[in-house]
C-alpha atoms as a PDB file:
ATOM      1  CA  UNK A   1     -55.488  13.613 -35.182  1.00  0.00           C
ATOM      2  CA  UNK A   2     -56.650  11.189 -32.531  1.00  0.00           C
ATOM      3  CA  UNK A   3     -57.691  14.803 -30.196  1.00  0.00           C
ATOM      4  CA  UNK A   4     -59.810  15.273 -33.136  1.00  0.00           C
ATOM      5  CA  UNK A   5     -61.555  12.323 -33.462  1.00  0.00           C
ATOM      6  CA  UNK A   6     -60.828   9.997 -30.239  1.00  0.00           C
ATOM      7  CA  UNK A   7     -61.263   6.223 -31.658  1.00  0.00           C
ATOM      8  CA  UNK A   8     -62.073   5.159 -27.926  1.00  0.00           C
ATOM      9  CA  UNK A   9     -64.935   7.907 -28.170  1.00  0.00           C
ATOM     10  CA  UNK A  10     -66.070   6.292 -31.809  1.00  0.00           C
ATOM     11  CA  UNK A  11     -66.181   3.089 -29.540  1.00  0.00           C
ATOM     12  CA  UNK A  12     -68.306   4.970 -27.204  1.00  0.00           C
ATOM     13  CA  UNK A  13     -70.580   5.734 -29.113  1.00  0.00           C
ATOM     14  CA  UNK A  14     -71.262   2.666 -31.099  1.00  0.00           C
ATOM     15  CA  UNK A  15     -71.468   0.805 -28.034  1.00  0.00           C
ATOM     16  CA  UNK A  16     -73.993   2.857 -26.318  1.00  0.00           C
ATOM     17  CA  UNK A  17     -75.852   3.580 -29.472  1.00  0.00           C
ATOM     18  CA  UNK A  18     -79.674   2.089 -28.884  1.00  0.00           C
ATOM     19  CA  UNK A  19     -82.650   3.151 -31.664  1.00  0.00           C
ATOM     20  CA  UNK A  20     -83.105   6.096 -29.891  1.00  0.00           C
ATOM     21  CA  UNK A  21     -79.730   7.442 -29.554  1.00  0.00           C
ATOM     22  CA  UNK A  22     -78.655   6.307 -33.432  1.00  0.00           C
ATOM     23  CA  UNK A  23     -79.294   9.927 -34.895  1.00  0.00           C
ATOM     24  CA  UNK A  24     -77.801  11.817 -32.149  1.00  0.00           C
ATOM     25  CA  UNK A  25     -74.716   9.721 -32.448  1.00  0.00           C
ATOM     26  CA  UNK A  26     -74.819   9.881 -36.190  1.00  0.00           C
ATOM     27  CA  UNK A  27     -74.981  14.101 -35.941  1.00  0.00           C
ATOM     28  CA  UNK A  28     -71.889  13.368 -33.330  1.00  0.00           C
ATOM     29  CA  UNK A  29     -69.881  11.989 -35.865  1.00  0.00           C
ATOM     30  CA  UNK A  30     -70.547  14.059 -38.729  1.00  0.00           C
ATOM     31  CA  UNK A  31     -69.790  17.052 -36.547  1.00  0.00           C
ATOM     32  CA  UNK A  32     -66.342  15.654 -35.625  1.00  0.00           C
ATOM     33  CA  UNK A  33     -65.482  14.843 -39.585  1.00  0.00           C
ATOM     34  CA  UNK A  34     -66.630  17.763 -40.636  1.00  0.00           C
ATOM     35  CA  UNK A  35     -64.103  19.460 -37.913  1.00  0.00           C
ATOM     36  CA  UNK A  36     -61.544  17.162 -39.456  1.00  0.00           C
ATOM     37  CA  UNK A  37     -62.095  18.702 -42.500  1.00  0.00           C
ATOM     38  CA  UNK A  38     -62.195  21.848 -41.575  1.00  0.00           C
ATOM     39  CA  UNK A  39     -58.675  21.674 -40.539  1.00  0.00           C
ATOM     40  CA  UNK A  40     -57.758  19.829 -43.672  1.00  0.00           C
ATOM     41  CA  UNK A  41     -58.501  22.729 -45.531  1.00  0.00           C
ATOM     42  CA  UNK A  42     -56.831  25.478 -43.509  1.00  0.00           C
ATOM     43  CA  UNK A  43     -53.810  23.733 -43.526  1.00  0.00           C
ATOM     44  CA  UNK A  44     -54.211  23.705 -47.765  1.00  0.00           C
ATOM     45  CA  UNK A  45     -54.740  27.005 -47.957  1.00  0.00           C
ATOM     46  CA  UNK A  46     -51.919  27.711 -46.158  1.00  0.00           C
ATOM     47  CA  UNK A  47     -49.425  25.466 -48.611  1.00  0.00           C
ATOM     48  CA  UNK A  48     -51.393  26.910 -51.728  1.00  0.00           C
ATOM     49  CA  UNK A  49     -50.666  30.698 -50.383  1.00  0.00           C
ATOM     50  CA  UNK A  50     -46.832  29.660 -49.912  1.00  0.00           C
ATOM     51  CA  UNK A  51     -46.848  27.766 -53.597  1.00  0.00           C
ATOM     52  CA  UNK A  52     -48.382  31.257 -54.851  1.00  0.00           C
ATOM     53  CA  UNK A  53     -45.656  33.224 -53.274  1.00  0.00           C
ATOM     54  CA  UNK A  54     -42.971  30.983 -54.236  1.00  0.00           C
ATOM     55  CA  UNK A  55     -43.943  30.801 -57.700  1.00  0.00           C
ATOM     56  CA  UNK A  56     -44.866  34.660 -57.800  1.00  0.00           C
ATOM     57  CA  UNK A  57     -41.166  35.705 -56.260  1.00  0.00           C
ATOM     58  CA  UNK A  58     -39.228  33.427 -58.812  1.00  0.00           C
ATOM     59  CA  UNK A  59     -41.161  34.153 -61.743  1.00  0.00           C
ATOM     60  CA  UNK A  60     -40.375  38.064 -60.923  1.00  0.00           C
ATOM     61  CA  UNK A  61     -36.526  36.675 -60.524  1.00  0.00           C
ATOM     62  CA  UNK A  62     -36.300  35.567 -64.252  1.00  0.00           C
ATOM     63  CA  UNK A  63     -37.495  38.776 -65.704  1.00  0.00           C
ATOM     64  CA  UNK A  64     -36.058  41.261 -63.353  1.00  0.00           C
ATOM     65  CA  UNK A  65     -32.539  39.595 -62.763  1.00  0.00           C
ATOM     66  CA  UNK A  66     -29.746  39.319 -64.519  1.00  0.00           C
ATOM     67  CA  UNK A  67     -28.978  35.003 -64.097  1.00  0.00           C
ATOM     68  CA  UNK A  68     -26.896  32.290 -65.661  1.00  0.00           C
ATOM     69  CA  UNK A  69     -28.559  29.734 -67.658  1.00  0.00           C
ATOM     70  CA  UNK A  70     -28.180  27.492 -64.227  1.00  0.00           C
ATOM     71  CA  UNK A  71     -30.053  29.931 -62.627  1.00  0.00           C
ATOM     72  CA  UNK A  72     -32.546  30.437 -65.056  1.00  0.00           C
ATOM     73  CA  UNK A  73     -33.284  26.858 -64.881  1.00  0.00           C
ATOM     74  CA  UNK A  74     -33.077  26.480 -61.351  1.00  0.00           C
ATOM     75  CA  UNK A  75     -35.547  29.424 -60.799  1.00  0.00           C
ATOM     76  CA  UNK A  76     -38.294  27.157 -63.621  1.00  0.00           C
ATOM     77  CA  UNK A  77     -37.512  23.851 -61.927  1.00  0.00           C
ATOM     78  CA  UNK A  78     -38.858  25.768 -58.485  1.00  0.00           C
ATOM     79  CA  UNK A  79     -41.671  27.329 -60.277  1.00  0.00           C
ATOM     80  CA  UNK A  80     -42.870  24.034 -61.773  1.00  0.00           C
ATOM     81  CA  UNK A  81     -41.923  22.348 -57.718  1.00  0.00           C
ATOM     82  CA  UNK A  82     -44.596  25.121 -56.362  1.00  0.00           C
ATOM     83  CA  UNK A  83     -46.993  24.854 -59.402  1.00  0.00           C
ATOM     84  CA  UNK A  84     -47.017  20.979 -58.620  1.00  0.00           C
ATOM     85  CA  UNK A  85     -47.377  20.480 -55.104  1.00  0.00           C
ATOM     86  CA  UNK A  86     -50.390  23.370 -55.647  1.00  0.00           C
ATOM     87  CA  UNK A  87     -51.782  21.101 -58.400  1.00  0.00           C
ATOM     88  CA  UNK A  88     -51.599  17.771 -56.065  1.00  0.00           C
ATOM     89  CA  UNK A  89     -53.412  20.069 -52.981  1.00  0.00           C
ATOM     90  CA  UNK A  90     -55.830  20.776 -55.998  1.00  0.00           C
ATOM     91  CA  UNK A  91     -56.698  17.101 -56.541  1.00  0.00           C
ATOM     92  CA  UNK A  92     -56.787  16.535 -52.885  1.00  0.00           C
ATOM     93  CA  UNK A  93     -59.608  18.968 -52.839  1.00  0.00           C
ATOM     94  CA  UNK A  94     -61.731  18.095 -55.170  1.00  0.00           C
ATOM     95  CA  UNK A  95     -62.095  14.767 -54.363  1.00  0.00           C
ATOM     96  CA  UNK A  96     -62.871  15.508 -50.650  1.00  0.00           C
ATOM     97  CA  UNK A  97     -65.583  17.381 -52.088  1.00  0.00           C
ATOM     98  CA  UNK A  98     -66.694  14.615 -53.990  1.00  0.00           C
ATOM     99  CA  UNK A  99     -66.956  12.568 -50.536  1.00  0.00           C
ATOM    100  CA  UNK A 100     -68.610  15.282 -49.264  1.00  0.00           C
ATOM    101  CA  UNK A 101     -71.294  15.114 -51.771  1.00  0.00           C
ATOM    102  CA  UNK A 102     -71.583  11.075 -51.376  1.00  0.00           C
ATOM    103  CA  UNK A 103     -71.494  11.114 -47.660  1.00  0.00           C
ATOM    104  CA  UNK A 104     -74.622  14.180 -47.650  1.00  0.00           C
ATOM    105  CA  UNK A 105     -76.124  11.777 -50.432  1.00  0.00           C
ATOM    106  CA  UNK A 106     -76.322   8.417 -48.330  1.00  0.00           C
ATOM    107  CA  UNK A 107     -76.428  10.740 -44.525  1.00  0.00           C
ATOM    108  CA  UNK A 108     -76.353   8.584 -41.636  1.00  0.00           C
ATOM    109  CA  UNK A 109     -73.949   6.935 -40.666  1.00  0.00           C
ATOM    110  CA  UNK A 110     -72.465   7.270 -43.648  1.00  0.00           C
ATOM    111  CA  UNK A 111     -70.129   9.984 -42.078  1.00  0.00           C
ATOM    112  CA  UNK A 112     -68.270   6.901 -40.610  1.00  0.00           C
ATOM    113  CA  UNK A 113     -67.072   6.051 -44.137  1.00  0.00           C
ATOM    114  CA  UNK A 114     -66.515   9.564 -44.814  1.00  0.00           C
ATOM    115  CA  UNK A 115     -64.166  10.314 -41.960  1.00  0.00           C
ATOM    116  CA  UNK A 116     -62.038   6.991 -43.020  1.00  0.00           C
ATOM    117  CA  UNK A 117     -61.640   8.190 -46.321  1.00  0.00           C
ATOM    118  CA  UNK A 118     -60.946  11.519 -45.410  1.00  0.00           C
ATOM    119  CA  UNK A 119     -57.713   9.949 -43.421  1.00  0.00           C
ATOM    120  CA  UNK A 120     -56.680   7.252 -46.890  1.00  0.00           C
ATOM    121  CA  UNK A 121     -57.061  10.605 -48.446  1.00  0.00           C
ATOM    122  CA  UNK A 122     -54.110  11.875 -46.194  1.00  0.00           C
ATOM    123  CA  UNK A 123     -52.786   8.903 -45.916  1.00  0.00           C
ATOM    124  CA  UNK A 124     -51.905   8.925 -49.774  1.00  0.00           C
ATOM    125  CA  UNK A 125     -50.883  12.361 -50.345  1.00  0.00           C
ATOM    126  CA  UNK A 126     -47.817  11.102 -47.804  1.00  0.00           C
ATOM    127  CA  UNK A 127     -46.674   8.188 -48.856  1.00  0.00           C
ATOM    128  CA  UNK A 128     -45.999   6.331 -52.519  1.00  0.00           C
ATOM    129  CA  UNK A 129     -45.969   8.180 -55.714  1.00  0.00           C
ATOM    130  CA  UNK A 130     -47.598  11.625 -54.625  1.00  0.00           C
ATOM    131  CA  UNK A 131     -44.962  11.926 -51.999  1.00  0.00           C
ATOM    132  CA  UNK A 132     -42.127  11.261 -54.468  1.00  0.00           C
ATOM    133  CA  UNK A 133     -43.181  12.799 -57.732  1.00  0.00           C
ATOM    134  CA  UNK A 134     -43.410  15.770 -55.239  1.00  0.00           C
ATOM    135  CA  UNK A 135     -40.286  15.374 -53.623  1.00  0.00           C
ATOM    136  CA  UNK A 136     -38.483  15.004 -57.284  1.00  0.00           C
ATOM    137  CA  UNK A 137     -40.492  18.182 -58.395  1.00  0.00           C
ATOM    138  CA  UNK A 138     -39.977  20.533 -55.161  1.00  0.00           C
ATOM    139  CA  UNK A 139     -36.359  19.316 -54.377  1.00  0.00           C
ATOM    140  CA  UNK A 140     -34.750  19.443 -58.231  1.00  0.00           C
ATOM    141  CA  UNK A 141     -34.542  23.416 -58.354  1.00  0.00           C
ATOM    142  CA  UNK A 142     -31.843  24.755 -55.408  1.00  0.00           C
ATOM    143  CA  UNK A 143     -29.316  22.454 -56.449  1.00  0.00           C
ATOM    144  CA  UNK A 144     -29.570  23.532 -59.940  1.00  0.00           C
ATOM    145  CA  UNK A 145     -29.788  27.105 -58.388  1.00  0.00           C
ATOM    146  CA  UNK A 146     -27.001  26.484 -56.082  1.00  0.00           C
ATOM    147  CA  UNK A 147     -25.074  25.333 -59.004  1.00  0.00           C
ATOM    148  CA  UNK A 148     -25.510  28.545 -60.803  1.00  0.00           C
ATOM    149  CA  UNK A 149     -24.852  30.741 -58.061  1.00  0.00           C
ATOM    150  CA  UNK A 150     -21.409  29.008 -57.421  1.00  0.00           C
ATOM    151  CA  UNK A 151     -20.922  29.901 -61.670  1.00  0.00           C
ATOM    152  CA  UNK A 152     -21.552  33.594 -61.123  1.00  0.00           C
ATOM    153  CA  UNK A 153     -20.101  33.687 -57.516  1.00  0.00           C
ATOM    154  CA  UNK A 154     -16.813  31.354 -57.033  1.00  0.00           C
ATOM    155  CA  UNK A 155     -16.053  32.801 -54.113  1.00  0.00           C
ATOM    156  CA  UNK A 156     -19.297  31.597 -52.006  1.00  0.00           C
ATOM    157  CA  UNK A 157     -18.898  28.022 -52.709  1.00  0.00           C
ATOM    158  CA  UNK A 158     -17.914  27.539 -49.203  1.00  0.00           C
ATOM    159  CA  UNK A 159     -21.610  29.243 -48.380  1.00  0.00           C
ATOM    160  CA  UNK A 160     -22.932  27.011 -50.825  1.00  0.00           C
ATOM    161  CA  UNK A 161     -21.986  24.152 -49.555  1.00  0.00           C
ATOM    162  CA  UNK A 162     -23.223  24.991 -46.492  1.00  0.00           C
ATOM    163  CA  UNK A 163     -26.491  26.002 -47.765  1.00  0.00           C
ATOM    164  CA  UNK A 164     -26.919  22.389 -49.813  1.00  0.00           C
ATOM    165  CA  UNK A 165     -26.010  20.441 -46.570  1.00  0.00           C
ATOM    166  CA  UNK A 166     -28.855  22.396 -44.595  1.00  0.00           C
ATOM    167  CA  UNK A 167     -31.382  21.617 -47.778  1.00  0.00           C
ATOM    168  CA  UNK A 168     -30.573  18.017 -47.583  1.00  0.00           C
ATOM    169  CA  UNK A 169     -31.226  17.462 -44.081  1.00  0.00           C
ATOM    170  CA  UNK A 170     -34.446  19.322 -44.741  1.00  0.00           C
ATOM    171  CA  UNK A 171     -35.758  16.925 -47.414  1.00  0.00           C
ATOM    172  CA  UNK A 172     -34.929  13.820 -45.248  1.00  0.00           C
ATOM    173  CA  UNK A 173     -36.575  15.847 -42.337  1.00  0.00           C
ATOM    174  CA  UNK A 174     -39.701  16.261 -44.683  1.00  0.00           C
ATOM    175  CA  UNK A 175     -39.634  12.927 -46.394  1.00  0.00           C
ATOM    176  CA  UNK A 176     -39.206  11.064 -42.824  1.00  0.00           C
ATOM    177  CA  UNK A 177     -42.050  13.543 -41.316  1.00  0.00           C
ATOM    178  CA  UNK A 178     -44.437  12.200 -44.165  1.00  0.00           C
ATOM    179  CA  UNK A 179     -43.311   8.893 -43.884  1.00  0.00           C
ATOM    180  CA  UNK A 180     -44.167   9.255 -40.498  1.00  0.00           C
ATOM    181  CA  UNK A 181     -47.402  10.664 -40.786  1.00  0.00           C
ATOM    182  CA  UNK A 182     -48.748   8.363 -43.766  1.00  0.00           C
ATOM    183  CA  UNK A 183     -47.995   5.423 -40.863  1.00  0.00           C
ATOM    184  CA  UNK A 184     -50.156   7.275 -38.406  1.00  0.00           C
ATOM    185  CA  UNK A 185     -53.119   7.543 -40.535  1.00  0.00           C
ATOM    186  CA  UNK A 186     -52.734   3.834 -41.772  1.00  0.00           C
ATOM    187  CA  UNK A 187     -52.632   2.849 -38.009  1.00  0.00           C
ATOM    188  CA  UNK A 188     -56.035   4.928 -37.442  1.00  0.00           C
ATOM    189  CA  UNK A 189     -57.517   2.855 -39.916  1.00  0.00           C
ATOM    190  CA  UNK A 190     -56.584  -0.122 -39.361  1.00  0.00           C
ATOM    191  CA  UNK A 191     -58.111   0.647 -35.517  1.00  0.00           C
ATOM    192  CA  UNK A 192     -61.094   1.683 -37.071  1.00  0.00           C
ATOM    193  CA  UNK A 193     -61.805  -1.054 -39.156  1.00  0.00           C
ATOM    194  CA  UNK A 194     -61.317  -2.867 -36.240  1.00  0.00           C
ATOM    195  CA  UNK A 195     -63.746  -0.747 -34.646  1.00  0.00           C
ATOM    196  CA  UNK A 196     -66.539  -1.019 -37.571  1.00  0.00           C
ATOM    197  CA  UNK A 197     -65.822  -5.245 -37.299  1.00  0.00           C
ATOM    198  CA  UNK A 198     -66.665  -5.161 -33.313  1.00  0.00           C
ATOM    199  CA  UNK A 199     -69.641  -2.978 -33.406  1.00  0.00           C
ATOM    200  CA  UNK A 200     -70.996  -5.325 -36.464  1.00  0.00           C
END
């Protein structure tokens, strides 16, 4: 994120801002959170097109297949995972549209503001309770499903197995990747606060 929005350029251009230069500066900075932004909501629509398909495939699962109540459940509890994490990428839209609306409201440099609340915006959806309730809601269904497939196929537990150990080393892969990427936004605010206190 930092190639997107250099914090030593921010400096730049608070420090070399005079009366003249303010607007020009201020246009800078919009145009580099509005680039941020941008990218935010590619990379949505990309996780809302693979919730869609997910959701679309098992729902055609339960009334095509013949499964086991395990799978049956398995396939919901997936349904619901998708149907959440779509519904939390949802919410994360709609209020960076409502920032967008303040920031064109107050203009200036308002965009400053609007660019650190775009990253506690991303910040959040990685770390405490949206991270979580989505973990619980995404990761509940393949066990259940695994479960039921070992019911109506004893012979592939071995497989199974196998296939849970691979899904469990995903979900610390993905919980330690947002971890890790809720600290990196928290550390680009906390640099630009201490940006927006020097230039005061």
């Amino acid at each position: 994120m930092a190639t997107e929005f250099s914090l030593e350029e921010l400096r730049g251009v608070w420090q070399n801002q005079t009366p003249e230069t303010s607007r020009m500066a201020a246009d800078e900075i919009r145009k580099r959170s509005e680039k941020l932004d941008k990218r935010f909501r590619r990379r949505n629509n990309d996780v809302l097109a693979v919730c869609f398909t997910v959701m679309v495939c098992f729902s055609v699962s339960l009334l095509v297949s013949p499964l086991n109540l395990f799978q049956r459940v398995g396939a919901l509890l997936t349904i619901f995972g998708g149907g959440y994490l779509a519904f939390q990428i949802r919410a994360n839209q709609l209020k960076a549209r409502v920032l967008v609306t303040m920031a064109a409201k107050i203009g200036g440099v308002a965009s400053v503001e609007f660019y650190r609340a775009a990253l506690e915006r991303e910040r959040d959806f990685y770390r405490g309770i949206s991270l979580w309730s989505r973990f619980i809601m995404l990761a509940s269904g393949l066990p259940v499903l695994c479960i039921g497939e070992a019911v109506a196929h004893p012979d592939e537990a071995s497989t199974l197995r196998g296939i849970a150990v691979i899904c469990i080393l995903f979900w610390v892969a993905v919980v330690w990747l947002s971890l890790r990427k809720a600290h990196q936004e928290q550390r680009q605010i906390n640099e630009l606060d201490a940006l927006m206190r020097e230039s005061q």
